[in-house]
C-alpha atoms as a PDB file:
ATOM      1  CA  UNK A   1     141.421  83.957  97.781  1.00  0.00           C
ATOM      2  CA  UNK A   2     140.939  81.394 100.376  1.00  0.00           C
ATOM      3  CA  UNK A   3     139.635  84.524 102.648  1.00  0.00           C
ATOM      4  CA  UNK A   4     137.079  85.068  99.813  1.00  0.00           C
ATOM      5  CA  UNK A   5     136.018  81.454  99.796  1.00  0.00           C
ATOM      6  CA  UNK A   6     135.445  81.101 103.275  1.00  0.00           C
ATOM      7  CA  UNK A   7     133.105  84.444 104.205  1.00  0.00           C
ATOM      8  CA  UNK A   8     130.868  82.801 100.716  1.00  0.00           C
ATOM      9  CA  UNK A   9     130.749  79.601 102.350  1.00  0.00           C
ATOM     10  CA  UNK A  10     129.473  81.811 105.753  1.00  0.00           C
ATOM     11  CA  UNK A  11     127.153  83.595 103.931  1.00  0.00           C
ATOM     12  CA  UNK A  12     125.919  80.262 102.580  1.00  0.00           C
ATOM     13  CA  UNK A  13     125.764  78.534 105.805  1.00  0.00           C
ATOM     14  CA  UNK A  14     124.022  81.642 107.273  1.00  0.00           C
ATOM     15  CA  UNK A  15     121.001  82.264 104.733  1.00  0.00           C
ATOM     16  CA  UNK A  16     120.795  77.714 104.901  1.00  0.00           C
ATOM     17  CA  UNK A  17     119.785  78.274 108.416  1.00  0.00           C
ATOM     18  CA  UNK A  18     117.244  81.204 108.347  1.00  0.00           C
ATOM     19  CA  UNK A  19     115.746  79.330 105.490  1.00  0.00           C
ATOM     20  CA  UNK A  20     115.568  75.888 107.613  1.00  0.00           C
ATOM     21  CA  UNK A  21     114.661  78.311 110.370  1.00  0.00           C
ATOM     22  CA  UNK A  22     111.779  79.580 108.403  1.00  0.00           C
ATOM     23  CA  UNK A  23     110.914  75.818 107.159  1.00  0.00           C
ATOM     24  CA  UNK A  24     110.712  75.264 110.734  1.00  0.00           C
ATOM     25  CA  UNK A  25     107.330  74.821 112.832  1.00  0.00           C
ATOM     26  CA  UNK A  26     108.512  77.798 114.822  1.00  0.00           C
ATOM     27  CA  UNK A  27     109.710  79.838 111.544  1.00  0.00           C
ATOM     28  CA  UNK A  28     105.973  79.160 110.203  1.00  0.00           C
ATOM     29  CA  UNK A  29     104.492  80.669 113.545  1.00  0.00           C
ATOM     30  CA  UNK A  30     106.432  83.569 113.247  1.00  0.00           C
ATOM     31  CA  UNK A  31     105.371  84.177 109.955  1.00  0.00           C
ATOM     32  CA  UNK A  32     101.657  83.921 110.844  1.00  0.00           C
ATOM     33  CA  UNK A  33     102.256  85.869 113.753  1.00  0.00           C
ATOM     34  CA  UNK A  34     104.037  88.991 112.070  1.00  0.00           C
ATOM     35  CA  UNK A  35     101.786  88.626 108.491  1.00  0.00           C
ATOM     36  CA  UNK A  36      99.037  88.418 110.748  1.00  0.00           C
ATOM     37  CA  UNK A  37      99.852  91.537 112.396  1.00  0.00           C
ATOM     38  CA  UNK A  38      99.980  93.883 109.456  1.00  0.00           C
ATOM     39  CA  UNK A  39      97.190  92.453 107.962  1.00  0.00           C
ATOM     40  CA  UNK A  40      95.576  93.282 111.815  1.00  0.00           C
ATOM     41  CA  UNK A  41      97.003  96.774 111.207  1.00  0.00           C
ATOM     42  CA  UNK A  42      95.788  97.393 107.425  1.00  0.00           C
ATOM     43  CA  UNK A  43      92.186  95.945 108.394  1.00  0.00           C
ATOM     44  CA  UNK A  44      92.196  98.790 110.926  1.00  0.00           C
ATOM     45  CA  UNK A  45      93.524 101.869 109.137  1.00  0.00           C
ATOM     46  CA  UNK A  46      91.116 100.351 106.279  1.00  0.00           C
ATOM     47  CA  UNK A  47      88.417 100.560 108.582  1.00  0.00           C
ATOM     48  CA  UNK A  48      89.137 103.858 109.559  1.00  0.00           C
ATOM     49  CA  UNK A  49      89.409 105.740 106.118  1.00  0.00           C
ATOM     50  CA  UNK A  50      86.206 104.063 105.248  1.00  0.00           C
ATOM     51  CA  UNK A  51      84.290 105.339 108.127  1.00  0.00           C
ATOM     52  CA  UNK A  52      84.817 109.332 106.516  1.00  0.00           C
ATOM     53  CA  UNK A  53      81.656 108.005 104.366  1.00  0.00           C
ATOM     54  CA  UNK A  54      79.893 109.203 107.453  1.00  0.00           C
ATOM     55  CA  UNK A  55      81.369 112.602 107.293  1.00  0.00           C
ATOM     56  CA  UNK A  56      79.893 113.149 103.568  1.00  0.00           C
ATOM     57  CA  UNK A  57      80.999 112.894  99.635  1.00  0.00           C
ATOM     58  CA  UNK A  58      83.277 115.810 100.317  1.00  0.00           C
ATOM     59  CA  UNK A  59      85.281 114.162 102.713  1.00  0.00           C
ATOM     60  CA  UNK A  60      85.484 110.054 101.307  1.00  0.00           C
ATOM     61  CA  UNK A  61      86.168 111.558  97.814  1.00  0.00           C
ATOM     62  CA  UNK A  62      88.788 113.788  98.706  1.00  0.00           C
ATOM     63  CA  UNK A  63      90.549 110.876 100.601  1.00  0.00           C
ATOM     64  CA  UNK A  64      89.879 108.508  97.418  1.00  0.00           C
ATOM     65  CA  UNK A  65      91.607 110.696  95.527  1.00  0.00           C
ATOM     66  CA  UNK A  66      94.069 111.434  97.894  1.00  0.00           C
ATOM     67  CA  UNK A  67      95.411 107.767  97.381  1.00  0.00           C
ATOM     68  CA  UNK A  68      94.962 107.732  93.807  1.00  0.00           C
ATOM     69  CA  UNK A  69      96.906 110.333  93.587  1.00  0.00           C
ATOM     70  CA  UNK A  70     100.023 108.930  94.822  1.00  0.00           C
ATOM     71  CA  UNK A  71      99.973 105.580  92.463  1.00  0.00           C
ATOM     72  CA  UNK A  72     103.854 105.479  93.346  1.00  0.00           C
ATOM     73  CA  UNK A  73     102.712 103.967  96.647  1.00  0.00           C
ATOM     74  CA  UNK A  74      99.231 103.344  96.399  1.00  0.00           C
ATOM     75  CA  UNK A  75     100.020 100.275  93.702  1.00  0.00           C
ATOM     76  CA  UNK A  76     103.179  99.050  96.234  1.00  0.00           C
ATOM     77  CA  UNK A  77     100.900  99.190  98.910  1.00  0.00           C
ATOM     78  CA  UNK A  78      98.344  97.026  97.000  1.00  0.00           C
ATOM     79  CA  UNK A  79     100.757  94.395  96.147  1.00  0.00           C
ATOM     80  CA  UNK A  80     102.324  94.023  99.090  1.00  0.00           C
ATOM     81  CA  UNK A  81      99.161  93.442 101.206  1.00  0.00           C
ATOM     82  CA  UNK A  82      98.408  90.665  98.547  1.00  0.00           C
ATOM     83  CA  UNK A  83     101.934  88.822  98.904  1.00  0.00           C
ATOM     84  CA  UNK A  84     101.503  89.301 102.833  1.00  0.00           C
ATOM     85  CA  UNK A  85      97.514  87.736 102.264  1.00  0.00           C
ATOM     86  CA  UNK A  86      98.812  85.082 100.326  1.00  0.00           C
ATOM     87  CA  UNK A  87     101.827  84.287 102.617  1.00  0.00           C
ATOM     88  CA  UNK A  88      99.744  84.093 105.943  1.00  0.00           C
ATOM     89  CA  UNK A  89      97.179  81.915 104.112  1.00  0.00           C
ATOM     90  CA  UNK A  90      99.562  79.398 102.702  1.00  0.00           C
ATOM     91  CA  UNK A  91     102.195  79.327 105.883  1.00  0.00           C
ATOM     92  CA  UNK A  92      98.816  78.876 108.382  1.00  0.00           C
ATOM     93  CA  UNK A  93      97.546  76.199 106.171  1.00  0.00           C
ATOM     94  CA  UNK A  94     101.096  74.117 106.196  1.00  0.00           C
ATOM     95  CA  UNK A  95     101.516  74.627 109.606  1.00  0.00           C
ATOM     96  CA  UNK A  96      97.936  73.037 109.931  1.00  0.00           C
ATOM     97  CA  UNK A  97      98.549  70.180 107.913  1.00  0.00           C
ATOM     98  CA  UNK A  98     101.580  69.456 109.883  1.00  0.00           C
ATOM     99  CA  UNK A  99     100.231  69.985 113.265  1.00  0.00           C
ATOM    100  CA  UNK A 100      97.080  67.021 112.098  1.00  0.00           C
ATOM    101  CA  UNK A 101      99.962  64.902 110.583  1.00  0.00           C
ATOM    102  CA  UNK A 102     101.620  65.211 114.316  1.00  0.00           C
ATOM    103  CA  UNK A 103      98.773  63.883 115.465  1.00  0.00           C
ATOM    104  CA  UNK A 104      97.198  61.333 113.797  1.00  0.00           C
ATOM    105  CA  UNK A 105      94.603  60.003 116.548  1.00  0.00           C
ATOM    106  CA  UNK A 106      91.904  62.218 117.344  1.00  0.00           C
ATOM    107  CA  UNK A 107      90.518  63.500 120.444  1.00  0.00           C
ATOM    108  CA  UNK A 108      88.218  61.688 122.072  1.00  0.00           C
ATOM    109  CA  UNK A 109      85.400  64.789 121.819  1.00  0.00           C
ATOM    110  CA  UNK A 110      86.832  65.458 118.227  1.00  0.00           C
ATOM    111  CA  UNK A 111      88.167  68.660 119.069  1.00  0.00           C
ATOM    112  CA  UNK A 112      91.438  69.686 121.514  1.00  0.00           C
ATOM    113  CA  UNK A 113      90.184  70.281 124.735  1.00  0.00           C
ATOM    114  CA  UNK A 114      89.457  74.089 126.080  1.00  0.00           C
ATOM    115  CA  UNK A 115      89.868  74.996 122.502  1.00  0.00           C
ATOM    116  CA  UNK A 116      86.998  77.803 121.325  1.00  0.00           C
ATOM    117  CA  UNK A 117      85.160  77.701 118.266  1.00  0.00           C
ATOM    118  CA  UNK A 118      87.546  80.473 116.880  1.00  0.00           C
ATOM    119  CA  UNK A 119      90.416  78.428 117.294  1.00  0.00           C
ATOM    120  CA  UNK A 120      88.889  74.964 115.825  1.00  0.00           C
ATOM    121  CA  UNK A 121      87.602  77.238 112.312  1.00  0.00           C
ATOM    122  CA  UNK A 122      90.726  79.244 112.122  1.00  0.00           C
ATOM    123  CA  UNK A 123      91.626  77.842 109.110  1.00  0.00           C
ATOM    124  CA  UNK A 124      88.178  77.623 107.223  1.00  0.00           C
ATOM    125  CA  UNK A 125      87.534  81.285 108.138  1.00  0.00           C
ATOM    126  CA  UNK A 126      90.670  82.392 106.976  1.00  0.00           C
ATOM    127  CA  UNK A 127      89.630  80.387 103.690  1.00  0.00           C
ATOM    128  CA  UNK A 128      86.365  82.329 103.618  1.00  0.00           C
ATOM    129  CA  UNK A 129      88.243  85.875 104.348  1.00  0.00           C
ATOM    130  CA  UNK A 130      90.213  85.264 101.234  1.00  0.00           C
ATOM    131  CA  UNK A 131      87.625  84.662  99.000  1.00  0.00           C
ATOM    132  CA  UNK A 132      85.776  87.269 100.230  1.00  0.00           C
ATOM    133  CA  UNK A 133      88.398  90.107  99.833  1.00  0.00           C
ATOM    134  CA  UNK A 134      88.392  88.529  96.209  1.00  0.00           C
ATOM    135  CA  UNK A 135      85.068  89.322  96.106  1.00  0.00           C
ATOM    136  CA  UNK A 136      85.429  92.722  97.549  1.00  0.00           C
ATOM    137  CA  UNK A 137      88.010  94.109  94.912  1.00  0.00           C
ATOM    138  CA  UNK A 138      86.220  92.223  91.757  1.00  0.00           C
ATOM    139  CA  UNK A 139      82.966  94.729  93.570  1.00  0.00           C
ATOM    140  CA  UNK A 140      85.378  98.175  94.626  1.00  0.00           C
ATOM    141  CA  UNK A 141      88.283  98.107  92.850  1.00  0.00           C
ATOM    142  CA  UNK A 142      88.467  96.369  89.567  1.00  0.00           C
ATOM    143  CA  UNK A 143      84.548  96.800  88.486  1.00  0.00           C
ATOM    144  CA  UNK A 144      84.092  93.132  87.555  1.00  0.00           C
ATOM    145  CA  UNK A 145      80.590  93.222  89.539  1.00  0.00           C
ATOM    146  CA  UNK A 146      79.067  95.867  88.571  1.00  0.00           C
ATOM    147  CA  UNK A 147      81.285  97.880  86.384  1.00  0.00           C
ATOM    148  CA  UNK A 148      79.192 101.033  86.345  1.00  0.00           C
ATOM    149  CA  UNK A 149      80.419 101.649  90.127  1.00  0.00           C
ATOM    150  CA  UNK A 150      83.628 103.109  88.659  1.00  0.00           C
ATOM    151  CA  UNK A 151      82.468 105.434  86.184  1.00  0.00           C
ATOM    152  CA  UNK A 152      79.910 107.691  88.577  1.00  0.00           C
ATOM    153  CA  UNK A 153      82.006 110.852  89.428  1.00  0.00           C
ATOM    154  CA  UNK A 154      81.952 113.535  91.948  1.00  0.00           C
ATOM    155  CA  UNK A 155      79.039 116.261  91.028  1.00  0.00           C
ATOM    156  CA  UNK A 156      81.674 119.378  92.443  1.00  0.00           C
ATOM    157  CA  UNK A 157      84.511 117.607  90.892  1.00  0.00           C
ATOM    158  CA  UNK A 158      84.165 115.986  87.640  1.00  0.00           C
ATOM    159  CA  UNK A 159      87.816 114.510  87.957  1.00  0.00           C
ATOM    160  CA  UNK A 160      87.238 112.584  91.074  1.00  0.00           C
ATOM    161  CA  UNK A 161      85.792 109.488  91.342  1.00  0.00           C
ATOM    162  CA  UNK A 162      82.304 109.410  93.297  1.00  0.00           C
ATOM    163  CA  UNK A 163      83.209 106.920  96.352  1.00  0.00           C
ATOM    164  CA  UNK A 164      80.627 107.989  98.002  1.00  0.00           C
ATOM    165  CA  UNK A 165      77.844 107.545  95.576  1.00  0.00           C
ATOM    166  CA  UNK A 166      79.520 103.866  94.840  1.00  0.00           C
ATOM    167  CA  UNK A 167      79.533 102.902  98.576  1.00  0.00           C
ATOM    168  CA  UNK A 168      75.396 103.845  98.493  1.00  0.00           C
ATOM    169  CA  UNK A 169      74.626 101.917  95.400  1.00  0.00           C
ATOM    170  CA  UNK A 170      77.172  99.072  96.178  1.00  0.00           C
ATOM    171  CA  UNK A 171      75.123  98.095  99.420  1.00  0.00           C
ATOM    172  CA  UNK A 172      71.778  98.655  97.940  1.00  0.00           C
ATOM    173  CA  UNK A 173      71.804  94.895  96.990  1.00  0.00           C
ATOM    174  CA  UNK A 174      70.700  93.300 100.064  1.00  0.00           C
ATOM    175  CA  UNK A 175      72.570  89.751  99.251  1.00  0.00           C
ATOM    176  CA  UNK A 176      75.511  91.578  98.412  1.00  0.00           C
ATOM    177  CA  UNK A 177      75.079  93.954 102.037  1.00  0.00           C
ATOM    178  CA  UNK A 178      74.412  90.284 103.736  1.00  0.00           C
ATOM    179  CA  UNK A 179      77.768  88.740 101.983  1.00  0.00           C
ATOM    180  CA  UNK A 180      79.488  91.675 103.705  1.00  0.00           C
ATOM    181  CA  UNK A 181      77.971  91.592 106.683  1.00  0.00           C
ATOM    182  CA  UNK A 182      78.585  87.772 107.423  1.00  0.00           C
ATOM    183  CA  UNK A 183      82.249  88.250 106.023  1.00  0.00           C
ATOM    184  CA  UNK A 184      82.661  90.731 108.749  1.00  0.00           C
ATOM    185  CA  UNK A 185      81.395  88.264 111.121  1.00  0.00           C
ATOM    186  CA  UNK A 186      84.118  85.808 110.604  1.00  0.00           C
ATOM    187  CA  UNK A 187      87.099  88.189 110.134  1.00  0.00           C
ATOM    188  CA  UNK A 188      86.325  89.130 113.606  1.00  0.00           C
ATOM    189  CA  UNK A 189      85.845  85.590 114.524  1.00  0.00           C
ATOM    190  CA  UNK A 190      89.208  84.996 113.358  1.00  0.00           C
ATOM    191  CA  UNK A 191      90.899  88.154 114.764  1.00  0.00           C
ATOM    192  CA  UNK A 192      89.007  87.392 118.144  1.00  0.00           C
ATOM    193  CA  UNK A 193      91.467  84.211 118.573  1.00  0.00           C
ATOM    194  CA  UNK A 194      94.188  85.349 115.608  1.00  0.00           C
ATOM    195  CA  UNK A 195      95.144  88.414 117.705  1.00  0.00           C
ATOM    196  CA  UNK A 196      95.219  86.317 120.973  1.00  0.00           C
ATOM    197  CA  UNK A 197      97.572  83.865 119.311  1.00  0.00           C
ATOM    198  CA  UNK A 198      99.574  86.503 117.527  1.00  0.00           C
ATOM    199  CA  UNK A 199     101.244  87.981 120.184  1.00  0.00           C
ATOM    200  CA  UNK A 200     101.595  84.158 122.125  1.00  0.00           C
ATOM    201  CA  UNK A 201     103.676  83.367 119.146  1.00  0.00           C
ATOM    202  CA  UNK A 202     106.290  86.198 119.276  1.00  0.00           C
ATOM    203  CA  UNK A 203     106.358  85.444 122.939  1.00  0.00           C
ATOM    204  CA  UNK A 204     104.898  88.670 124.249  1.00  0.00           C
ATOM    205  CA  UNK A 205     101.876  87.109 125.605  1.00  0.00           C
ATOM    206  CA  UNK A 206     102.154  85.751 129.468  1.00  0.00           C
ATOM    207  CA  UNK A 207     100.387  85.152 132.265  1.00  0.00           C
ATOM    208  CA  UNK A 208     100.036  88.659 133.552  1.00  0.00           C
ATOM    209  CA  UNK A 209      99.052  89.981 130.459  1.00  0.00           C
ATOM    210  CA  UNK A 210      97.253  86.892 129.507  1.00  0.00           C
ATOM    211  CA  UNK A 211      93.746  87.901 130.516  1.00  0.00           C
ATOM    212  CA  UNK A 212      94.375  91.497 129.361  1.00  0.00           C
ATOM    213  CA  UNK A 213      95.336  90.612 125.382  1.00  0.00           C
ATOM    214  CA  UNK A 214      92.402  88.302 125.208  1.00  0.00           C
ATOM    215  CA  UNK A 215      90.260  90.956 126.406  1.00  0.00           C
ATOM    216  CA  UNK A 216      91.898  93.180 123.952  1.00  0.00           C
ATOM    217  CA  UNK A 217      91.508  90.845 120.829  1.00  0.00           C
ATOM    218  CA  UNK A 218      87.970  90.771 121.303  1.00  0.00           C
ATOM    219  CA  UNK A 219      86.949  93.793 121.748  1.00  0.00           C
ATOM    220  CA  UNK A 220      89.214  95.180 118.808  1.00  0.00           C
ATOM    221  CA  UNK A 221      87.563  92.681 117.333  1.00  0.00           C
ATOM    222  CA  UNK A 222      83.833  93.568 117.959  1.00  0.00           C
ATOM    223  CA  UNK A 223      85.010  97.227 117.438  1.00  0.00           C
ATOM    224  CA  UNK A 224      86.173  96.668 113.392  1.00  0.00           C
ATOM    225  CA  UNK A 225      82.311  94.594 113.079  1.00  0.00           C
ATOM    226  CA  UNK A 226      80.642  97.241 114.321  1.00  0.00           C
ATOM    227  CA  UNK A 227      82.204 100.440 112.330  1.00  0.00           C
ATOM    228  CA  UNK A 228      82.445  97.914 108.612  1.00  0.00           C
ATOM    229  CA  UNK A 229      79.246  96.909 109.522  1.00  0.00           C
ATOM    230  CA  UNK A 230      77.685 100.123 110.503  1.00  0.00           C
ATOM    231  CA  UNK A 231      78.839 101.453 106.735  1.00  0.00           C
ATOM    232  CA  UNK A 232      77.069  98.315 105.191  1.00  0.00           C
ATOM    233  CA  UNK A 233      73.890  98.997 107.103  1.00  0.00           C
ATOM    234  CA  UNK A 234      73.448 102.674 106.852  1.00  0.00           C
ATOM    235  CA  UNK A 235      73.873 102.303 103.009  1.00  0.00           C
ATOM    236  CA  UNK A 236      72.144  99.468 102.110  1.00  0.00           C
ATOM    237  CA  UNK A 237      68.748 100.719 104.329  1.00  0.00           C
ATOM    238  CA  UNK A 238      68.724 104.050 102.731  1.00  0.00           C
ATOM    239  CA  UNK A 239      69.892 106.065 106.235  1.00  0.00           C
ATOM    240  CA  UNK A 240      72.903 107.838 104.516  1.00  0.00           C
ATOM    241  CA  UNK A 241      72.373 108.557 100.878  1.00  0.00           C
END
């Protein structure tokens, strides 16, 4: 009995710590860091499937179906990302409001010195990314935009859904197109210091490789603006329809 007792009040001990751990400033970063990294990874993949629109209906249908077809993981998948969204958002903005309440006085330029424009609107792009990938399934995913987007269907293949057609007419508003288009522009703002200060807060980043992940955050970066944008642009001007 008294064995019993004591591995429950272990067990108890042991999940009190991770949780202070995880309450901690350095918990917080390592929450930022690793949400921050799948969200790095999904953005990518994303990226990726979305580019087959260049390949033809055949091929972005096929694939649209392809993960409709497995709603087993496809809705997992979807819910997950959104508890990892939500959980980067909230943990980066508490760790931001304690690292202003740690220092009350402000800089004498009003900004930390050497930091980069990235760094000093972290937060409000990350604000701006989330409502824009509320935007983005109200327009894609759940219809609430323009609900006719989900009913257009693939001419060869009446039971799957016309992604391709829905891509064309989806950018054909030019303030929607621009919405996109500037969204892109500060998720790669964000990922162009986010990425940086991802792997600096697992403690892979040093001085050797210093130079070398910065390099590599920004041109990952300017990579994912250029292939989301290039989609955008080719639809919304008419050069693939």
């Amino acid at each position: 009995m008294a064995a019993k007792i004591e591995v429950k009040q272990s067990a108890a001990a042991q999940a009190n710590l991770l949780v202070r751990f995880f309450q901690s400033s350095l918990g917080k970063k390592y929450i930022v860091a690793i949400t921050g990294f799948l969200l790095f990874g999904f953005v990518i993949v994303h990226m990726l499937g979305n580019l087959q629109f260049f390949l033809g209906p055949d091929a972005i249908n096929a694939y649209a179906k392809f993960l409709k077809s497995t709603p087993e993981l496809l809705w997992p998948a979807r819910i997950g990302l959104l508890v990892i969204v939500i959980l980067h958002i909230v943990t980066a903005v508490k760790l931001w409001q304690e690292n202003r309440a740690a220092r009350p006085v402000k800089y004498d330029t009003g900004k930390p010195p050497a930091a980069s424009f990235a760094s000093r609107t972290l937060i409000v792009s990350g604000l701006i990314i989330f409502a824009f990938i509320v935007f983005h399934l109200a327009h894609f995913t759940v219809g609430l935009v323009n609900p006719a987007l989900l009913e257009l269907r693939d001419p060869k293949d009446p039971l799957r859904h016309n992604v391709y057609q829905m891509m064309v007419d989806g950018f054909s508003n030019p303030w929607v197109s621009i919405f996109y288009i500037v969204a892109m522009g500060l998720l790669c703002l964000h990922l162009s210091h986010g990425v940086s200060s991802m792997f600096q807060s697992l403690g892979l980043k040093n001085r050797a490789w210093d130079g070398a992940i910065d390099r590599f955050a920004k041109v990952a970066s300017a990579a994912i603006f250029i292939g989301n944008c290039a989609i955008v642009i080719a639809a919304w001007t008419g050069l693939v329809r």
